[in-house]
Protein backbone atom coordinates (compact mmCIF):
# COMPACT_ATOMS: atom_id res chain seq x y z
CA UNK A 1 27.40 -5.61 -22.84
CA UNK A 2 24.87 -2.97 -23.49
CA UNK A 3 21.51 -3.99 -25.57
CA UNK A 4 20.04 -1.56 -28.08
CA UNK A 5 17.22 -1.13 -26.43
CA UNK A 6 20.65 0.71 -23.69
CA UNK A 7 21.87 2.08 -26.47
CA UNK A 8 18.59 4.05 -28.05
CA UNK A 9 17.69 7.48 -26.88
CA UNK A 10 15.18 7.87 -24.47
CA UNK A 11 12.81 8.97 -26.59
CA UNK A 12 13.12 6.05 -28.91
CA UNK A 13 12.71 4.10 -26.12
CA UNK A 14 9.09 5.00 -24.92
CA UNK A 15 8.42 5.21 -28.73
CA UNK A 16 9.43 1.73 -28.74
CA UNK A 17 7.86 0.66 -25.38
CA UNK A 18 4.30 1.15 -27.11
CA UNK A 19 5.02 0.06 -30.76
CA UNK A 20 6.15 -3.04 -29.33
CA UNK A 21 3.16 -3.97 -26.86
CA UNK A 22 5.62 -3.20 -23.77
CA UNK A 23 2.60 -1.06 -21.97
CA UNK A 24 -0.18 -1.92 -23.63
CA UNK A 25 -0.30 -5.20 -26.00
CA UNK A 26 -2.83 -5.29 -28.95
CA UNK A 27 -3.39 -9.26 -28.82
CA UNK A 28 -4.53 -9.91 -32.55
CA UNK A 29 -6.02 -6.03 -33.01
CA UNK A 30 -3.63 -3.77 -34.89
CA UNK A 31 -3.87 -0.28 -34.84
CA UNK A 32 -3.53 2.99 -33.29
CA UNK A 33 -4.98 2.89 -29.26
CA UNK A 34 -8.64 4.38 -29.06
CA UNK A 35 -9.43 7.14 -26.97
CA UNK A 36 -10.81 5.38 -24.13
CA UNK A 37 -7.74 3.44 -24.39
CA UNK A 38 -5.67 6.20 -24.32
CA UNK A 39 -7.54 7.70 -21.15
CA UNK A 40 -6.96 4.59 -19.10
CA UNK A 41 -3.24 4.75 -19.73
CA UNK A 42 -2.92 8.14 -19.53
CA UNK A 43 -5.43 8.13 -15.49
CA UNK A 44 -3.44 4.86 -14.69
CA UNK A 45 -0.34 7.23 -15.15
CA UNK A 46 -0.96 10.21 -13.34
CA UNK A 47 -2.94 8.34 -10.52
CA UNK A 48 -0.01 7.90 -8.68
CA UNK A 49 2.07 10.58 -9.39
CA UNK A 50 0.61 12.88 -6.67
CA UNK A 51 -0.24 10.20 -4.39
CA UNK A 52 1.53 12.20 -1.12
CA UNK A 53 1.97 15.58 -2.61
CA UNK A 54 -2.09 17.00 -3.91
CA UNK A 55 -5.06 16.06 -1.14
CA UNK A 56 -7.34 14.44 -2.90
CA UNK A 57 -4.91 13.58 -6.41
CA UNK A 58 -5.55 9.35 -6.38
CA UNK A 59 -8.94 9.97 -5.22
CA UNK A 60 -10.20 11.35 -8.26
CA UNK A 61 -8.45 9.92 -10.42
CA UNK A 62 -9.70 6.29 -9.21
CA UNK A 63 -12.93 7.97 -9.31
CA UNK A 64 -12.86 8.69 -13.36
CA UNK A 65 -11.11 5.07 -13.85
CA UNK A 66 -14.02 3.67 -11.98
CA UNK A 67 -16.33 5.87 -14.36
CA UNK A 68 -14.63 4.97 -17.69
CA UNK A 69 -14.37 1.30 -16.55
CA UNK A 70 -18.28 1.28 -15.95
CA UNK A 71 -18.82 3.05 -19.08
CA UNK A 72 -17.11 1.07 -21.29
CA UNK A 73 -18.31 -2.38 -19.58
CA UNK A 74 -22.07 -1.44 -19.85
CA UNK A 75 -21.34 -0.85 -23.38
CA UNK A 76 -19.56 -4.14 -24.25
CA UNK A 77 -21.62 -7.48 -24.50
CA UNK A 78 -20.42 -10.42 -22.38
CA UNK A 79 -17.87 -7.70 -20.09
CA UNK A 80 -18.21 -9.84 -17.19
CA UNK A 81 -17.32 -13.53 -19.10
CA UNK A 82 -13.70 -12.75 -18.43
CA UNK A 83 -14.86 -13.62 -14.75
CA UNK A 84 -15.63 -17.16 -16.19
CA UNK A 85 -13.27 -20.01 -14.98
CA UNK A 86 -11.06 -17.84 -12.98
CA UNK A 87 -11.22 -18.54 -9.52
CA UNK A 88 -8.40 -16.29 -8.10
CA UNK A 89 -10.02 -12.67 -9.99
CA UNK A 90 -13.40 -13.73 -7.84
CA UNK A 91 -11.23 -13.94 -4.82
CA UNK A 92 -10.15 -10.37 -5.74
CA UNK A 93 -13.50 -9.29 -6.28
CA UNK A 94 -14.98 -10.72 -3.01
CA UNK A 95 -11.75 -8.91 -1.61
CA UNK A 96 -12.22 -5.82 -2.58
CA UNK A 97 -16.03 -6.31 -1.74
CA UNK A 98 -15.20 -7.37 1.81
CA UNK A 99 -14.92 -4.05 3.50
CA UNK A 100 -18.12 -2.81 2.26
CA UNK A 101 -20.29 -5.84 3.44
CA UNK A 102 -18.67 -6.39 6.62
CA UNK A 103 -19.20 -2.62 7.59
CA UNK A 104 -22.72 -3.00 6.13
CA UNK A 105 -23.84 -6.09 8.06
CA UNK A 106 -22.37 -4.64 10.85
CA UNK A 107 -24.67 -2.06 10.34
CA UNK A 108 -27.70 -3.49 10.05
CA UNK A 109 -26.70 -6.27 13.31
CA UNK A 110 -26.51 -3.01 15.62
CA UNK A 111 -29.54 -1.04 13.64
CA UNK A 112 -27.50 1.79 13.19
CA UNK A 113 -26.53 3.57 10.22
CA UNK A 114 -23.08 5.63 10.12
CA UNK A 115 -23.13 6.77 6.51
CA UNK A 116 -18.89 7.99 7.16
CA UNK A 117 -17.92 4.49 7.59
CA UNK A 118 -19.65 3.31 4.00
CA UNK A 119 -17.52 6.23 2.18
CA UNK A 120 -14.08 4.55 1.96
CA UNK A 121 -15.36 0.71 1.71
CA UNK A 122 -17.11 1.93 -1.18
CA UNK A 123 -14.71 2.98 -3.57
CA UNK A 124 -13.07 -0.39 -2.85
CA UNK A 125 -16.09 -1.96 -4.18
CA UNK A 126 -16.43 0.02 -7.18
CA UNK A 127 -12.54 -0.76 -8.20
CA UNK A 128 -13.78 -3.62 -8.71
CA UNK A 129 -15.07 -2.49 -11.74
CA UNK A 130 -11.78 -1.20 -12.92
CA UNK A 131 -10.43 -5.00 -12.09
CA UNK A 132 -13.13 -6.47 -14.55
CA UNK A 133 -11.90 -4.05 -17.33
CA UNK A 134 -8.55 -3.98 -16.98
CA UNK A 135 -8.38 -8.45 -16.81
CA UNK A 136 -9.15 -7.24 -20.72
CA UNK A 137 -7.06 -4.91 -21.64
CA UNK A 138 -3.15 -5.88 -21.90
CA UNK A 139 -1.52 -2.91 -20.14
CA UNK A 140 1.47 -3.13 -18.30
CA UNK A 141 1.02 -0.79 -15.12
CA UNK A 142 4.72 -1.94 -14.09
CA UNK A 143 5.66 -0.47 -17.16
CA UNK A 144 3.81 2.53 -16.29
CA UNK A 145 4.87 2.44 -12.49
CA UNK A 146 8.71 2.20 -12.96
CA UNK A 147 8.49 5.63 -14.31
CA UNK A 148 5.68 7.48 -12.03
CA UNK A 149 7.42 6.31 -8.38
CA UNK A 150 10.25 8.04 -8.78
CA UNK A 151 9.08 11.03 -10.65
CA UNK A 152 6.79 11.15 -8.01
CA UNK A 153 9.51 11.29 -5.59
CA UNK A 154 11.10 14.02 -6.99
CA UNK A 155 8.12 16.00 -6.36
CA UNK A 156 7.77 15.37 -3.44
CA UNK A 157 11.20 16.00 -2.68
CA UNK A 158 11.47 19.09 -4.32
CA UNK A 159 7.77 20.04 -2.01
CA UNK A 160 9.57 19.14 0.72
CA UNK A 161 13.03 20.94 0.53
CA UNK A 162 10.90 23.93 -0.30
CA UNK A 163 8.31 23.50 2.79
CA UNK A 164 9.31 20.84 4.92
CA UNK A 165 6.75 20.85 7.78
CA UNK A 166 3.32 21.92 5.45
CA UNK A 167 1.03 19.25 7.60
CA UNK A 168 0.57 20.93 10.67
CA UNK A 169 2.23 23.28 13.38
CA UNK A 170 2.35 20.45 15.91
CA UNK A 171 4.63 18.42 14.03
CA UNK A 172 7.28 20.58 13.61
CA UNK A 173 10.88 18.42 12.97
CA UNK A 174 9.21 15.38 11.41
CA UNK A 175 8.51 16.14 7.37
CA UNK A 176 4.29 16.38 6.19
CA UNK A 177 2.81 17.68 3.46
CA UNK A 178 -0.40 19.28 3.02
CA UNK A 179 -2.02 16.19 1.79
CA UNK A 180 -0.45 13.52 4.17
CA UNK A 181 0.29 13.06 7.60
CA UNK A 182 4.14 12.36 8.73
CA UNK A 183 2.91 8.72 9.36
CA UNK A 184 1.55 7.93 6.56
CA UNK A 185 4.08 10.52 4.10
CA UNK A 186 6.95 8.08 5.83
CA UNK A 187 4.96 4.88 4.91
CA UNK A 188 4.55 5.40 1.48
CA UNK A 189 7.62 7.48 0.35
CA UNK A 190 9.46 4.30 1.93
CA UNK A 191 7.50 1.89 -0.18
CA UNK A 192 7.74 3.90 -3.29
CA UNK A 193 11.41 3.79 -2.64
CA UNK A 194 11.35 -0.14 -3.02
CA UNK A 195 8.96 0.17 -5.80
CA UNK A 196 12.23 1.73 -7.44
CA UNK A 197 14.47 -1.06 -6.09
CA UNK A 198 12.27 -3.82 -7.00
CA UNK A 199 12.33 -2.03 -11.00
CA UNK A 200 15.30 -1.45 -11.27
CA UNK A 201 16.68 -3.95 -14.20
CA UNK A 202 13.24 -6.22 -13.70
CA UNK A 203 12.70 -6.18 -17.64
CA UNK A 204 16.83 -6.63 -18.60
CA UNK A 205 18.73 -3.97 -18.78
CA UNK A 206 16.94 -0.55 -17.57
CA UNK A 207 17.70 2.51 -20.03
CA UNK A 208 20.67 4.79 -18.29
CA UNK A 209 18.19 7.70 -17.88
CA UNK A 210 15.30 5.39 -15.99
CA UNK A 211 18.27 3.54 -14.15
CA UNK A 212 19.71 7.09 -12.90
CA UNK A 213 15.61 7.99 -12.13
CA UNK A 214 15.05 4.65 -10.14
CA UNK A 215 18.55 5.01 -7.80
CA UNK A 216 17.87 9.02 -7.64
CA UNK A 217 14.38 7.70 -6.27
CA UNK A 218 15.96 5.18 -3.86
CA UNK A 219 17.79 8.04 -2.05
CA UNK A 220 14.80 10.74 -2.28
CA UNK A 221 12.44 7.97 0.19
CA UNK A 222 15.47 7.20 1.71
CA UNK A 223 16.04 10.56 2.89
CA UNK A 224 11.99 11.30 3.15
CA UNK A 225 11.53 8.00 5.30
CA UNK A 226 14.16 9.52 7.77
CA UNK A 227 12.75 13.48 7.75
CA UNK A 228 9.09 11.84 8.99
CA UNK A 229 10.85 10.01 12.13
CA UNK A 230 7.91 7.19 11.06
CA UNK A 231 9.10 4.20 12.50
CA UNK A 232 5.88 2.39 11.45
CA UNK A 233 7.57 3.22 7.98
CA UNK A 234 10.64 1.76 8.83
CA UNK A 235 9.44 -1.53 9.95
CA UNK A 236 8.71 -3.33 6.85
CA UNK A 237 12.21 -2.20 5.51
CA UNK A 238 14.07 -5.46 6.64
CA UNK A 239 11.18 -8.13 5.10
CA UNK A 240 11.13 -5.66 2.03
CA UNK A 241 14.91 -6.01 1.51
CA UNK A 242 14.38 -9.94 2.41
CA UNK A 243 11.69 -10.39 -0.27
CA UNK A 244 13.92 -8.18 -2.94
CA UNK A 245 17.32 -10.53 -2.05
CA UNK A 246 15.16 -13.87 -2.12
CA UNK A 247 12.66 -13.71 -5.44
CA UNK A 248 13.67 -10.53 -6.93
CA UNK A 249 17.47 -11.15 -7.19
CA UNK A 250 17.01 -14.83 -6.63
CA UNK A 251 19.96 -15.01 -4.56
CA UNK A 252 19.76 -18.74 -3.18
CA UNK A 253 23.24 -19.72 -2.18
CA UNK A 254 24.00 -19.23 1.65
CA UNK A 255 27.38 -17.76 1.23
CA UNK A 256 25.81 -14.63 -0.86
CA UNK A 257 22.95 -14.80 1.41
CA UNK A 258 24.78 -14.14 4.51
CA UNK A 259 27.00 -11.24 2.59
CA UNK A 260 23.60 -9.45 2.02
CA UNK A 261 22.84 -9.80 5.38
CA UNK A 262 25.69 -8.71 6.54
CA UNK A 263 25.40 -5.55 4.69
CA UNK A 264 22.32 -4.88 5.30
CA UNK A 265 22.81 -4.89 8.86
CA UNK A 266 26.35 -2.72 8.73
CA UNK A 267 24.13 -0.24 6.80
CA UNK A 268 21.87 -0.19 9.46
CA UNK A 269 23.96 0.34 12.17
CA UNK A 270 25.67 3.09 10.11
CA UNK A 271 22.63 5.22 9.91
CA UNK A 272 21.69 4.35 13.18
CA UNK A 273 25.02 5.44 14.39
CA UNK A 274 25.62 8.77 12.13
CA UNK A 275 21.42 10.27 11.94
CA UNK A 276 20.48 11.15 14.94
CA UNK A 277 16.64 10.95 14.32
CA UNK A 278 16.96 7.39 13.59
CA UNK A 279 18.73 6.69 16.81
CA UNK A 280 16.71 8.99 19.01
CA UNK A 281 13.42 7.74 17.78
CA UNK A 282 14.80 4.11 18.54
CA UNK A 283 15.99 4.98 21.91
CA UNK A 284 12.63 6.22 22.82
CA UNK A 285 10.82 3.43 21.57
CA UNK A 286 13.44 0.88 23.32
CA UNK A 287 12.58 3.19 26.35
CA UNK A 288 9.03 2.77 26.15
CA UNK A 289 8.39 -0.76 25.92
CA UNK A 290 10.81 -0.81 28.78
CA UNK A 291 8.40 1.20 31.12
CA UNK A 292 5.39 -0.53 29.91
CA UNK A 293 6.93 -3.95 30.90
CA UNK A 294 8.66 -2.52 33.97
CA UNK A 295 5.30 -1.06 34.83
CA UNK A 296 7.20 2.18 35.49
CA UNK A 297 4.96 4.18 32.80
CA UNK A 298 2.38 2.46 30.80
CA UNK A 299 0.96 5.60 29.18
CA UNK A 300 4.12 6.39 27.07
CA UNK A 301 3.17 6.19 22.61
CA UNK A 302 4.23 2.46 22.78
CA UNK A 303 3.21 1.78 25.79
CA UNK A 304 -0.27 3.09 24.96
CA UNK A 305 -0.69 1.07 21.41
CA UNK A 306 0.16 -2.16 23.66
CA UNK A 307 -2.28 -1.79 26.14
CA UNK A 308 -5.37 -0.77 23.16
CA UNK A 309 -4.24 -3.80 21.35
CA UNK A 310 -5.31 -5.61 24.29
CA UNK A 311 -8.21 -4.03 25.14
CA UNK A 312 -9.32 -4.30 21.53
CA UNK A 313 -8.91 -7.95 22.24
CA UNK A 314 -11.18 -7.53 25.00
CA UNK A 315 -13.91 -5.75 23.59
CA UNK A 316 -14.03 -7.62 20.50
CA UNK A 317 -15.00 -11.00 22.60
CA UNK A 318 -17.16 -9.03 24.74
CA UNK A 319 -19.51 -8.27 21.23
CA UNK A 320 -17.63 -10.95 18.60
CA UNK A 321 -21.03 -10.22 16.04
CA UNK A 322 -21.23 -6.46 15.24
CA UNK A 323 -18.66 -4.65 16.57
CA UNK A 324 -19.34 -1.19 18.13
CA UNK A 325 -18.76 1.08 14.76
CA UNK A 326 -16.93 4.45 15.79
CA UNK A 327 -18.67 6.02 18.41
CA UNK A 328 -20.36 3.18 20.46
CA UNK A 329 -17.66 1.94 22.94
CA UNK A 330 -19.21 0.53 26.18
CA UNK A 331 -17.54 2.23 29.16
CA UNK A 332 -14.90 0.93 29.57
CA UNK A 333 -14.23 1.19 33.07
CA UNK A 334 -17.34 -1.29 33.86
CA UNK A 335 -15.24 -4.65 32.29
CA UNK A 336 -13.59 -6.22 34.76
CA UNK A 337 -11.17 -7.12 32.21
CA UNK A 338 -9.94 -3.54 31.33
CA UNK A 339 -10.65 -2.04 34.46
CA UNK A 340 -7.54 -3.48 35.73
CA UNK A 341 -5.52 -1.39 33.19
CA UNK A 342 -7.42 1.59 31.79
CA UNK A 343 -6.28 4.87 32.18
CA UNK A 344 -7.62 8.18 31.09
CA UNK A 345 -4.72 8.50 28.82
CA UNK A 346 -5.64 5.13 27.14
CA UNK A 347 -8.90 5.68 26.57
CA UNK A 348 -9.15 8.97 25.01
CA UNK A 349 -6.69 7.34 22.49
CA UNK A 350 -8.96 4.84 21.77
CA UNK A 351 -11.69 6.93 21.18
CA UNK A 352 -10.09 9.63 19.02
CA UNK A 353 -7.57 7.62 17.45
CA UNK A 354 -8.30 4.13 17.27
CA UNK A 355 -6.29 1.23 17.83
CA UNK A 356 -3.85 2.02 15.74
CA UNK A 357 -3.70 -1.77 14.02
CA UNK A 358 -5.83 -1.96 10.71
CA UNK A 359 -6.81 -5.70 12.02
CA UNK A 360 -7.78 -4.93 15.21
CA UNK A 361 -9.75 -1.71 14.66
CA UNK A 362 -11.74 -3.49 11.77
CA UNK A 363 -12.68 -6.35 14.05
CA UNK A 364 -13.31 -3.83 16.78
CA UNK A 365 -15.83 -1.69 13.66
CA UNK A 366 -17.47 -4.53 12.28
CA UNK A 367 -16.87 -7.59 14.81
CA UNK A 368 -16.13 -10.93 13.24
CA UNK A 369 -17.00 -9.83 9.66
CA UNK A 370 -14.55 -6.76 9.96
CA UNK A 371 -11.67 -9.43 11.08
CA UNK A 372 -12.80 -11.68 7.99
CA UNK A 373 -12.41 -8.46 5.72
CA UNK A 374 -9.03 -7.36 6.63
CA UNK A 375 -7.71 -10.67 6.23
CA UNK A 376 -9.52 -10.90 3.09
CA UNK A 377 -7.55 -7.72 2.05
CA UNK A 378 -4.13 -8.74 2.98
CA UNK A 379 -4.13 -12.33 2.15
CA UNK A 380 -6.30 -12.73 -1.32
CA UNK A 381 -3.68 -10.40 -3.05
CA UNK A 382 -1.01 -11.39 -1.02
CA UNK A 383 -1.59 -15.12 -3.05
CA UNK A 384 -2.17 -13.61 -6.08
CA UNK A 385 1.21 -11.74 -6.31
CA UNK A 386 3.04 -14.44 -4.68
CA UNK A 387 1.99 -17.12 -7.21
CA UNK A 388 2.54 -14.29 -10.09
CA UNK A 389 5.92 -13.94 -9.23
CA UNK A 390 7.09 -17.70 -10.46
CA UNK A 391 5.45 -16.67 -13.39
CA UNK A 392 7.65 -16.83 -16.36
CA UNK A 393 5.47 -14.55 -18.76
CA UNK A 394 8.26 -11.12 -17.44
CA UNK A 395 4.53 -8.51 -17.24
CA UNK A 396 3.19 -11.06 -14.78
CA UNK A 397 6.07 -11.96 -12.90
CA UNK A 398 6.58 -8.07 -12.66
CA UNK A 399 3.21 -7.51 -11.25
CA UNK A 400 3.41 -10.20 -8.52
CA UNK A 401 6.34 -8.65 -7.38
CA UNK A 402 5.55 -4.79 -7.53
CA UNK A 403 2.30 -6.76 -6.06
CA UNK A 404 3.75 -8.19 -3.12
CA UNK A 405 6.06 -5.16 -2.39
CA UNK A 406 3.17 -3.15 -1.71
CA UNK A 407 1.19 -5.87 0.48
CA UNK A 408 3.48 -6.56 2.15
CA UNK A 409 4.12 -3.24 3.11
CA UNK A 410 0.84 -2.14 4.17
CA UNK A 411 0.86 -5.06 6.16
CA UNK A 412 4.01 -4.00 8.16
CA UNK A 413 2.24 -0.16 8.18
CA UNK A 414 -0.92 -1.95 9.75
CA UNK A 415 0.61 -3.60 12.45
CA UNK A 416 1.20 -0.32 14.41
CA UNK A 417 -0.88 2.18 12.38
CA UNK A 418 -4.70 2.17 10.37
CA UNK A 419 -3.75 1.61 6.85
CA UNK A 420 -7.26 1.65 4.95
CA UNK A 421 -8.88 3.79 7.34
CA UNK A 422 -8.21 7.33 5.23
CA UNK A 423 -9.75 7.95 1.80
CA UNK A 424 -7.16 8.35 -0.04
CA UNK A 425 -5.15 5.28 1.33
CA UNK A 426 -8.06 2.65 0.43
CA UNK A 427 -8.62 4.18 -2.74
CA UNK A 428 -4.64 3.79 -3.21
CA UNK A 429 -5.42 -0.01 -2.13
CA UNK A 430 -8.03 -0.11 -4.93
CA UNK A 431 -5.84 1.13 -7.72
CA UNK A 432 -2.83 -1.46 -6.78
CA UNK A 433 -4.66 -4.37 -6.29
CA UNK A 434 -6.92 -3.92 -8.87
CA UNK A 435 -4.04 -3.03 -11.46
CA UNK A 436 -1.74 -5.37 -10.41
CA UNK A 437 -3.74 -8.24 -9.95
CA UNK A 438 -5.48 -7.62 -13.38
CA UNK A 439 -1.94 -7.66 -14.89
CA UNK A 440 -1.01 -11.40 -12.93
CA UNK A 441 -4.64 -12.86 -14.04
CA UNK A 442 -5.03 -11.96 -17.23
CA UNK A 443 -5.13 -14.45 -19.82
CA UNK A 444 -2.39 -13.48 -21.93
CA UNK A 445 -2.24 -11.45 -25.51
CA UNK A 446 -1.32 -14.39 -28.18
C-alpha cells in the first residue's frame, strides 16, 4: 500500500523533507536555516554532482566547505568539544591525517622535499575540518546523495552520448571524459550506480519520481561501466552486490540466498555472453595471466602489474623506513632480487606509472608510515560504517551503508589501480568520509 509521503507530489515532498528535519534536523532550535547553513547544504549538494563530468568540480567545492567549516569553527567557542569522549571521530581524524604525516616524515627521513606529493594529502587533512563541523550539524548527506548520484549520472550520460571518447585520442573505443580517465570514469560511474541501488527504498517507500531516478541511474553506470572496458571497475561489483543482498536487504535465509546468487551469476554470464567488450576484455585478461604463469610473455598489462607488485615488495624491504618518494628508485637492475625478472618494459611502468595498487605504491612513497596510512584510510572508515549500519537511528544506519559502499569500493579500485593518488579522487575521499562518518557519529538531534 502506498504511504502519503508516495502519494504527495514531488514538490511537496522535498518541501516536506526539510520541514520535517529529513536533511537537516534543528535539535531543540526552531527556525528558518541560516545562511551558512544554507551554504553547507547547498556545497554538500553540488559537490558531487560533477564529480566525473567538470575537471576540477569536487575540488573546489571541498575547498569552500573546508573554508566555511574553518570559518564558522574559529568563530564558535568550544567547536572542538564535540571531539570529547568520542573515540571513533579521533580515529577519523588521525585517518584523514595519516597521508599527510606519513608523506611528511617520509620527507624529512630522506631530507628531501617534493612539495607535489604534500598537495593531495593535504586537503585530506583539512577535511578534517569539515568532519569537526559537520559531527554538529544534523544534515543528512544520504538524503542529499540519493538525489545527486543519479542526476549526476544523467549528465554524464547525456556528456557521453554526445562525445564519447573526450579524454584522449589514444583511448579511442573505451568511454573518458575531459575530466576523468576511462579507469577511473569506469570506477566511479560503477559505484555511483550502487549508490542508487543501495537508496533505493532505504528510508520506506522511495517517491515514484526518485524511484524511476535511482533505477534510470542503475542502467546509466551500468551501461558507462561497460563503454570504459575498466575491469578494475568491475571487480568490486560481486562484493558490492554481496554487501547490498546481506545488510542492505537483510536477506538471511539460505534458500533466498542461493536464488540471488544464482541470478546474479546468470546475469553475468548473460552480459558476458551478449557484450562483446565484456567478454573480450575478459579473454585478454584470462590470456594474460596465462602467459605470465606460463612464462610465455610476462610483459603483457596483467602480466606487468604482477611482476611490480612484487618488485614493490622488494624494494619496500630493501628501505622499510622512508620509502623512495616519486623519483628516487635505486636501479633496479643492481638487486639481485629483481634482476632475475626486470625488464625494460617493467620498469618504465614503474617509473611513469606506479604500481598500480594504492597499498603498495604508498608503502613504496613513504615506507612503513605510507603502509600504516593506507590502512589507516581503508580500515578506520571501513569500522565506522560497518558498526553504523546495525544502527537503528534510519540517518545513521543509512550512512554506514552508503559508507561502506564506497570503501569498499575504492578498496576493490586499489587493488589493481592508485585510488588516492589524483586530486580530485582524495579530495572525493575527503568529502565521503568526512560526511558520512559525521552523519554515523553524531550524537543525535533530541
Amino acid at each position: 500500500m502506498p504511504t502519503s509521503a508516495t502519494r504527495q507530489p514531488l514538490s511537496s515532498q522535498l518541501t516536506r523533507m526539510l520541514q520535517q528535519r529529513e536533511i537537516y534536523q534543528y535539535g531543540t532550535h526552531s527556525g528558518p536555516l541560516s545562511i551558512p547553513d544554507l551554504l553547507l547544504i547547498a556545497c554538500l549538494a553540488l559537490a558531487p554532482l560533477c564529480f566525473l563530468s567538470v575537471r576540477s568540480w569536487t575540488n573546489l567545492f571541498v575547498l569552500f566547505l573546508i573554508l566555511l567549516a574553518a570559518w564558522q569553527l574559529a568563530g564558535t567557542k568550544a567547536s572542538f568539544t564535540v571531539l570529547r569522549g568520542n573515540k571513533s571521530a579521533l580515529w577519523i581524524i588521525g585517518a584523514m591525517t595519516s597521508p599527510l604525516a606519513a608523506v611528511a616524515i617520509g620527507e624529512l627521513i630522506r631530507t628531501q622535499l617534493q612539495t607535489t606529493l604534500l598537495d593531495g594529502p593535504s586537503r585530506c587533512f583539512l577535511a578534517g575540518l569539515l568532519f569537526i563541523y559537520l559531527l554538529q550539524k544534523q544534515i543528512d548527506f544520504v538524503r542529499l546523495l540519493e538525489w545527486v548520484a543519479p542526476v549526476s549520472l544523467f549528465i554524464l550520460g547525456c556528456l557521453l552520448w554526445l562525445h564519447p571518447y573526450a579524454y584522449s585520442a589514444a583511448t579511442i573505443g573505451r568511454f573518458g571524459t575531459v575530466a576523468v580517465d576511462p579507469l577511473s570514469l569506469g570506477q566511479y560511474a560503477t559505484l555511483f550506480g550502487f549508490i542508487c541501488l543501495y537508496t533505493l527504498n532505504l528510508y520506506g517507500d522511495d517517491h515514484l519520481t526518485l524511484k524511476i531516478f535511482k533505477l534510470l541511474g542503475i542502467l546509466v553506470a551500468l551501461w558507462i561501466s561497460i563503454g570504459t572496458a575498466s575491469r578494475s571497475g568491475w571487480v568490486a561489483i560481486p562484493l558490492l552486490l554481496a554487501i547490498w543482498v546481506v545488510c542492505v536487504r537483510r536477506i538471511r535465509n539460505p534458500s533466498r540466498l542461493l536464488l540471488a546468487l544464482l541470478i546474479f551469476i546468470l546475469c553475468g554470464i548473460a552480459i558476458y555472453t551478449w557484450t562483446p567488450i565484456v567478454h573480450d576484455r575478459i579473454a585478454v585478461a584470462a590470456s594474460d595471466y596465462s602467459a605470465y604463469f606460463t612464462q610465455k610473455n610476462r610483459d603483457t598489462p596483467a602480466g606487468l602489474r604482477i611482476a611490480m607488485l612484487k618488485m614493490a615488495g622488494l624494494l619496500f624491504l630493501e628501505n622499510p623506513l622512508s620509502g623512495y618518494g616519486d623519483i628516487n628508485y635505486p636501479a633496479l637492475a643492481s638487486i639481485p632480487s629483481i634482476a632475475s625478472f626486470n625488464t625494460e618494459a617493467l620498469e618504465f611502468a614503474l617509473i611513469h606509472n606506479g604500481v598500480h595498487n594504492e597499498i603498495m605504491q604508498n608503502a613504496l612513497r613513504s615506507g612503513i608510515f605510507g603502509l600504516i596510512s593506507s590502512l589507516m584510510m581503508f580500515c578506520v572508515p571501513a569500522v565506522v560504517f560497518y558498526r553504523g549500519s546495525f544502527s537503528k537511528v534510519p540517518s545513521v544506519r543509512a550512512a554506514g551503508l552508503v559508507g561502506l559502499c564506497y570503501i569498499v569500493a575504492v578498496f576493490c579500485f586499489g587493488l589493481s589501480t592508485e585510488t588516492f593518488n589524483l586530486k580530485y579522487t582524495i579530495s572525493f575521499y575527503a568529502l565521503m568520509v568526512a560526511t558520512l562518518a559525521a552523519q554515523v557519529l553524531r550524537p543525535q538531534a533530541s
